[in-house]
PDB file of N, CA and C in Angstrom:
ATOM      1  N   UNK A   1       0.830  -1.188   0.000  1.00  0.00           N
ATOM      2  CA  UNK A   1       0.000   0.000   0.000  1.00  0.00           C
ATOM      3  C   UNK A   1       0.877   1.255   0.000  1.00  0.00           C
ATOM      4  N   UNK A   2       1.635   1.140   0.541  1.00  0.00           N
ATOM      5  CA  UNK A   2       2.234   2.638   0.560  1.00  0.00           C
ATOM      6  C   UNK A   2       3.447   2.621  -0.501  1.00  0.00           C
ATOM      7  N   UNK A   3       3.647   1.463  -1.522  1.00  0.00           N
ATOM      8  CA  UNK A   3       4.250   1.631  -2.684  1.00  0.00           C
ATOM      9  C   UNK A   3       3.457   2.608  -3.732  1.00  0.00           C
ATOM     10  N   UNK A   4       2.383   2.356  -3.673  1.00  0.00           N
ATOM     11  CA  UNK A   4       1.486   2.784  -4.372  1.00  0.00           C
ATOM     12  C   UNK A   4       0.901   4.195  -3.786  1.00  0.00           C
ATOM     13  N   UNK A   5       0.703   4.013  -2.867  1.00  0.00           N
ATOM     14  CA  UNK A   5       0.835   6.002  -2.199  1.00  0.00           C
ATOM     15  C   UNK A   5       2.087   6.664  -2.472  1.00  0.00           C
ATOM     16  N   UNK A   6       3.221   6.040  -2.612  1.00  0.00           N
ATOM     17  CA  UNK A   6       4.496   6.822  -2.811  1.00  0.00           C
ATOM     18  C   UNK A   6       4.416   6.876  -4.439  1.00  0.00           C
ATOM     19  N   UNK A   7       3.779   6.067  -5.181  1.00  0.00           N
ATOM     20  CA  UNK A   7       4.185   6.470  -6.472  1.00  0.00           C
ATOM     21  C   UNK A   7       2.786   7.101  -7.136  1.00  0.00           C
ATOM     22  N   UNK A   8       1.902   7.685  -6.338  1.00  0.00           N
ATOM     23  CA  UNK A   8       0.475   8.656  -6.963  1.00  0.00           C
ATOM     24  C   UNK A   8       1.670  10.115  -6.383  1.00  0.00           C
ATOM     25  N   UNK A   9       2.299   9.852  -4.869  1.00  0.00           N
ATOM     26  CA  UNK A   9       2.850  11.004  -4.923  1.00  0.00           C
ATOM     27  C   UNK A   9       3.939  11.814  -5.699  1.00  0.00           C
ATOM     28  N   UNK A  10       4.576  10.626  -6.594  1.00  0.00           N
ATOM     29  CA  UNK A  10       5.924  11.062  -7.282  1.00  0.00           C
ATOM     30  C   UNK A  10       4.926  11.485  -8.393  1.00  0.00           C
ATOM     31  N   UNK A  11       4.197  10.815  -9.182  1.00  0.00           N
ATOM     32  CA  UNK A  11       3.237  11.422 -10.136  1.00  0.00           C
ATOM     33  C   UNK A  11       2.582  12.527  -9.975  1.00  0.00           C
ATOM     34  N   UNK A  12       1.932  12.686  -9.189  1.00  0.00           N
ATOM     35  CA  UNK A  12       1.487  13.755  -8.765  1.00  0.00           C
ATOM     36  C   UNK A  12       2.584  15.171  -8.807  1.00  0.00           C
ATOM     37  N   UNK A  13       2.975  15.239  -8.079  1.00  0.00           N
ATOM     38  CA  UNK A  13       4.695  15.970  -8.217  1.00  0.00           C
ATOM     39  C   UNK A  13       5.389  16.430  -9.451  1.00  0.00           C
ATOM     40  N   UNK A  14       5.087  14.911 -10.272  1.00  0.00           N
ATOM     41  CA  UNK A  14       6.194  15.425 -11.507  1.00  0.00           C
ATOM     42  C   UNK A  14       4.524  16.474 -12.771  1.00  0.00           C
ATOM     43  N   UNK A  15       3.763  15.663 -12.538  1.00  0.00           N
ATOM     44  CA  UNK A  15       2.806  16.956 -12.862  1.00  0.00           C
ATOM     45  C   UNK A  15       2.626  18.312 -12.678  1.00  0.00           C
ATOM     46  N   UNK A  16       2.740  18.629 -11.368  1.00  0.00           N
ATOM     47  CA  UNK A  16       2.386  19.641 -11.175  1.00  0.00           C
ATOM     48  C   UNK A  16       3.553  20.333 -10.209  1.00  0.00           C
ATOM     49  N   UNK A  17       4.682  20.895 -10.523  1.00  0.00           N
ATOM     50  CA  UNK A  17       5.293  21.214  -9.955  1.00  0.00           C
ATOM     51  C   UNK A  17       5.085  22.215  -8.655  1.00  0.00           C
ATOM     52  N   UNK A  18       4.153  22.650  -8.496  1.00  0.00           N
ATOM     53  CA  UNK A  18       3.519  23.828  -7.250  1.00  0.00           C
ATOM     54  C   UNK A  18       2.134  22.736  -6.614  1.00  0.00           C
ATOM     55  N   UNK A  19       2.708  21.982  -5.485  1.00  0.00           N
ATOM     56  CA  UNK A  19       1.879  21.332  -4.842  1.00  0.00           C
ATOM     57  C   UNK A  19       1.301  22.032  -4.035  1.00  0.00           C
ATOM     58  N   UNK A  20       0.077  22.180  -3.789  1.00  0.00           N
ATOM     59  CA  UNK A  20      -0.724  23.021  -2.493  1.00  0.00           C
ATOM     60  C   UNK A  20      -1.066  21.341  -1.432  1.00  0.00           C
ATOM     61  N   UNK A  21      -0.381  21.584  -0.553  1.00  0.00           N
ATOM     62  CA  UNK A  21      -0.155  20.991   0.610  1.00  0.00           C
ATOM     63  C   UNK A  21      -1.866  20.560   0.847  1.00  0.00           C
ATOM     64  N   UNK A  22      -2.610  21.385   1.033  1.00  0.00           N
ATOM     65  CA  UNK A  22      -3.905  20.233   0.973  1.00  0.00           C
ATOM     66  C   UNK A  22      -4.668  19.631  -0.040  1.00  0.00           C
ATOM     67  N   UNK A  23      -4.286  19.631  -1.588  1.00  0.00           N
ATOM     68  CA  UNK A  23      -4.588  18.963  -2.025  1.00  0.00           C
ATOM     69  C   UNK A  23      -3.597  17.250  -2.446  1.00  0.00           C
ATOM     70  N   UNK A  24      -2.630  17.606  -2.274  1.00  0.00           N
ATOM     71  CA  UNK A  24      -1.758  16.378  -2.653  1.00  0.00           C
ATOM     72  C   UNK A  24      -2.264  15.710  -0.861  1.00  0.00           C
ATOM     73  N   UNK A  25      -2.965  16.005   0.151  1.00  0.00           N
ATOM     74  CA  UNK A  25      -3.417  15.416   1.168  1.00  0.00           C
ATOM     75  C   UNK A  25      -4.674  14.601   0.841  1.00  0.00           C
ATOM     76  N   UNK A  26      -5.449  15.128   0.295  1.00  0.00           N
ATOM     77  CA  UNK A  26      -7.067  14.323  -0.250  1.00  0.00           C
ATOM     78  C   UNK A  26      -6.450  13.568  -1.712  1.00  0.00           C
ATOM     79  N   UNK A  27      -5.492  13.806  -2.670  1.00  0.00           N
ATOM     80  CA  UNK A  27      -5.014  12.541  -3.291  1.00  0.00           C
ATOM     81  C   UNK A  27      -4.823  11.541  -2.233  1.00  0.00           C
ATOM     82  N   UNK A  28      -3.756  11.472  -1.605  1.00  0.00           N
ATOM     83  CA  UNK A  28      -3.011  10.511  -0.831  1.00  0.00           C
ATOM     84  C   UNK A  28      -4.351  10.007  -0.206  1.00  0.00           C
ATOM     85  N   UNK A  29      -5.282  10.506   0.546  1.00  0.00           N
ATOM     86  CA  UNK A  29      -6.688  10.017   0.768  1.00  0.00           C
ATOM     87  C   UNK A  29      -7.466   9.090   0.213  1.00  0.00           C
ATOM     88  N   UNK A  30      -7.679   9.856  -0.610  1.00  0.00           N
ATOM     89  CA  UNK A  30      -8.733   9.117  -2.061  1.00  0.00           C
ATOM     90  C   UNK A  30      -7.936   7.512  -2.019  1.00  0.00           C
ATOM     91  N   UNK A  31      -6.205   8.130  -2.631  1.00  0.00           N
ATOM     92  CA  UNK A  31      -5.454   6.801  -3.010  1.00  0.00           C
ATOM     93  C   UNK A  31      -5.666   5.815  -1.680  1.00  0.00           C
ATOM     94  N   UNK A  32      -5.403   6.072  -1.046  1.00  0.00           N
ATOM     95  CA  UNK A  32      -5.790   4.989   0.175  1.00  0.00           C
ATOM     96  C   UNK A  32      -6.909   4.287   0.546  1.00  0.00           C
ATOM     97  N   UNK A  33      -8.299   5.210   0.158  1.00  0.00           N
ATOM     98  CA  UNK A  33      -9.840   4.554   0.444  1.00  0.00           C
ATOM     99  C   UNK A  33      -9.933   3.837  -0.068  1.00  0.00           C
ATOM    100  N   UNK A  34      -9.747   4.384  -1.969  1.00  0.00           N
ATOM    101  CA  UNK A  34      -9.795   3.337  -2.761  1.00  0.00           C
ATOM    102  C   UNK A  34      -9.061   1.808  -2.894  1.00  0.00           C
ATOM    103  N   UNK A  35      -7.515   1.770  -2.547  1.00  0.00           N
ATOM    104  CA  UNK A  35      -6.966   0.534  -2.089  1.00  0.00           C
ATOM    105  C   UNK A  35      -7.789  -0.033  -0.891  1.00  0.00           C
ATOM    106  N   UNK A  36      -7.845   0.360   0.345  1.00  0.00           N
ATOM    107  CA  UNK A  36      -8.543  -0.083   1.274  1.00  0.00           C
ATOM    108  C   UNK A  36      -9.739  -0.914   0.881  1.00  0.00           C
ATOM    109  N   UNK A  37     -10.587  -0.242  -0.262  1.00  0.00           N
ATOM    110  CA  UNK A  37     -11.686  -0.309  -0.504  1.00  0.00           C
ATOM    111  C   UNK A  37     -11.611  -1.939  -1.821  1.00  0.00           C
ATOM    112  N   UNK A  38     -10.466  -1.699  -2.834  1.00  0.00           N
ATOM    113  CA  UNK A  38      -9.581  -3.104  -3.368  1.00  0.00           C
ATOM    114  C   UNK A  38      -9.915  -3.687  -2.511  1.00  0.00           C
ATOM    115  N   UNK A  39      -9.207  -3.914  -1.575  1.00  0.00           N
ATOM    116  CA  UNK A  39      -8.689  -4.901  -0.601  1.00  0.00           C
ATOM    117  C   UNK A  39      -9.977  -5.760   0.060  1.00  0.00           C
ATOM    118  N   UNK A  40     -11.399  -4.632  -0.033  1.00  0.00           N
ATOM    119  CA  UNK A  40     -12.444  -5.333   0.725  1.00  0.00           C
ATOM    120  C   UNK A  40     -13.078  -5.843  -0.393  1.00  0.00           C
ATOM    121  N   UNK A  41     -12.953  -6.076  -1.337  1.00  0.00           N
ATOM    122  CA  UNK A  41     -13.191  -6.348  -2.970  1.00  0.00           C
ATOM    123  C   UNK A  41     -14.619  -5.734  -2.908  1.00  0.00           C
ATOM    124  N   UNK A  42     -14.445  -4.322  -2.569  1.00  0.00           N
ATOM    125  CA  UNK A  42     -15.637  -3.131  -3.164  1.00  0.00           C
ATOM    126  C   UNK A  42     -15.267  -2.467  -4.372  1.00  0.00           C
ATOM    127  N   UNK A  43     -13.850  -2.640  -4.594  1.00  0.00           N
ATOM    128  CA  UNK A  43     -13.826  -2.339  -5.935  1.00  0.00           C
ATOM    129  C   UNK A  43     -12.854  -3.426  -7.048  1.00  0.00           C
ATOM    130  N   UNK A  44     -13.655  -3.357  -8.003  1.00  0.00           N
ATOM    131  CA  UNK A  44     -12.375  -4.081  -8.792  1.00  0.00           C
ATOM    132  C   UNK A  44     -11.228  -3.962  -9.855  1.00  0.00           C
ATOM    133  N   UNK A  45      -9.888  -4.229  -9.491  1.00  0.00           N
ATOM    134  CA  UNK A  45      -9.182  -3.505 -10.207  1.00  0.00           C
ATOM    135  C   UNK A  45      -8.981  -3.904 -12.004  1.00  0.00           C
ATOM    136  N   UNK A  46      -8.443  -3.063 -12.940  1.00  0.00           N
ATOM    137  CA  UNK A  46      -8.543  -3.067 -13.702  1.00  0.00           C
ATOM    138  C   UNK A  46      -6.796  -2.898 -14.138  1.00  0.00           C
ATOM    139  N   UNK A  47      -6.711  -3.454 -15.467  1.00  0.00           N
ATOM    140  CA  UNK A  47      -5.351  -3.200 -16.042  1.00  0.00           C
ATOM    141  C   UNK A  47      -4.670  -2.159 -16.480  1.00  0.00           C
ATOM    142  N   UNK A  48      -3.985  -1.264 -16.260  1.00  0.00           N
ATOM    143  CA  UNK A  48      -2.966  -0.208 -15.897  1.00  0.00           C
ATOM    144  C   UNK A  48      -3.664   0.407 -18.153  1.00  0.00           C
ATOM    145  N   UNK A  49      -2.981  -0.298 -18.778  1.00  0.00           N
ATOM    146  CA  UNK A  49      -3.539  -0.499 -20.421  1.00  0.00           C
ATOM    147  C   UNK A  49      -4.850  -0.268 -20.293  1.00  0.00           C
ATOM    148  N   UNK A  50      -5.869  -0.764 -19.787  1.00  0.00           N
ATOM    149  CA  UNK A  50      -7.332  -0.728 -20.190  1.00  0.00           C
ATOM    150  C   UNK A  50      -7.290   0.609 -19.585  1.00  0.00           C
ATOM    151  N   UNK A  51      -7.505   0.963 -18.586  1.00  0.00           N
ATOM    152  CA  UNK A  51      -7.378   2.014 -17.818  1.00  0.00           C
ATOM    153  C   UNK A  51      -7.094   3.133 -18.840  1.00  0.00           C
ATOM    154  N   UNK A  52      -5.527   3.303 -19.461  1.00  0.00           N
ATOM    155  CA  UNK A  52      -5.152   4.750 -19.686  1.00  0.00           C
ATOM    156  C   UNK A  52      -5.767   4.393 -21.165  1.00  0.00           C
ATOM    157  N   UNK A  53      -6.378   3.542 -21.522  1.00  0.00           N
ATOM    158  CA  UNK A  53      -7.146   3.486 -23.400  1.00  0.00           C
ATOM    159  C   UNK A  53      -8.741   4.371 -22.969  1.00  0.00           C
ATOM    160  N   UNK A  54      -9.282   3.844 -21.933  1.00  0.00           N
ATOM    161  CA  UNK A  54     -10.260   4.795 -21.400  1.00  0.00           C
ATOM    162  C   UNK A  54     -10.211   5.824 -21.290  1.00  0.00           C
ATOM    163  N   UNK A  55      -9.051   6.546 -20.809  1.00  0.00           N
ATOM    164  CA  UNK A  55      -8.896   7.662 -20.149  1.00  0.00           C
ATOM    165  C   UNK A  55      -8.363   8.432 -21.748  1.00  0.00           C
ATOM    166  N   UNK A  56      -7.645   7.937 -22.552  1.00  0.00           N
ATOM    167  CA  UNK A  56      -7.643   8.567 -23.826  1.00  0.00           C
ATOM    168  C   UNK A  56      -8.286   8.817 -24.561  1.00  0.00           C
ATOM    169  N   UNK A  57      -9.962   7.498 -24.517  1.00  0.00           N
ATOM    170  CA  UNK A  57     -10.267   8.291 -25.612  1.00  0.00           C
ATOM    171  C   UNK A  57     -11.561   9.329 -24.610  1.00  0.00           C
ATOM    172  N   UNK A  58     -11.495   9.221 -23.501  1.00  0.00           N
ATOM    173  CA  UNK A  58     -12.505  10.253 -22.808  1.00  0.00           C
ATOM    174  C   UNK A  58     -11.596  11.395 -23.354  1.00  0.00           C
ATOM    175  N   UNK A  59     -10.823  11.744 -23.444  1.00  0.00           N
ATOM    176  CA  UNK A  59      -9.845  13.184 -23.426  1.00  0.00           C
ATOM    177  C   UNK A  59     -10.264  13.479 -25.246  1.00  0.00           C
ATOM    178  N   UNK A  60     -10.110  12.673 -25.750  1.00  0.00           N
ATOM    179  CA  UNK A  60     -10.086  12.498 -27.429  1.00  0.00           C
ATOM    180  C   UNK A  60     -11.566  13.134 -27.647  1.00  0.00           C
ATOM    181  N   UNK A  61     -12.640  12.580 -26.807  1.00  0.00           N
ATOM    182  CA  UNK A  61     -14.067  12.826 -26.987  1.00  0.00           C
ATOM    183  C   UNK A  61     -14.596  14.492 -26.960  1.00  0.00           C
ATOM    184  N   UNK A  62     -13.626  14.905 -25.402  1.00  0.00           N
ATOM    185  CA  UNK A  62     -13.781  16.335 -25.087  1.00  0.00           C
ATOM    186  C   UNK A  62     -12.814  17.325 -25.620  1.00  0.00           C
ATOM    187  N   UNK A  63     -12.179  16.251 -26.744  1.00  0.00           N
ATOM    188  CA  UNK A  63     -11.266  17.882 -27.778  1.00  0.00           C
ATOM    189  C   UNK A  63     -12.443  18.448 -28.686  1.00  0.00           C
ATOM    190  N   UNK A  64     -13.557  17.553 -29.271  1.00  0.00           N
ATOM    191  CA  UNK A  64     -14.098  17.671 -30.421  1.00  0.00           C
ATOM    192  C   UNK A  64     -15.076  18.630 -30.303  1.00  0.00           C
TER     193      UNK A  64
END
């Protein structure tokens, strides 16, 4: 778990170089409920690939 909190935070970071201290706090949040929430199999995870093909063509949808 906290591999994965340490690497939303390096991401996070290399995005946005001017972190405001309470929001990189409710990431690290979120990132944690949601694992927590994995773990109680309330959610189910998905492949890293399927994931960012979703997330592309949502972005692709809202250029047009």
């Amino acid at each position: 778990m906290e591999e994965k909190a340490t690497l939303d935070r390096i991401l996070i970071e290399e995005i946005d170089t001017e972190i405001d201290p309470g929001a990189q706090k409710l990431w690290l949040d979120e990132s944690k409920r949601r694992y927590e929430a994995l773990l109680r199999e309330e959610l189910e995870a998905r492949p890293g690939e399927e994931v960012m093909l979703r997330v592309r063509d949502r972005l692709r949808s809202t250029d047009r």
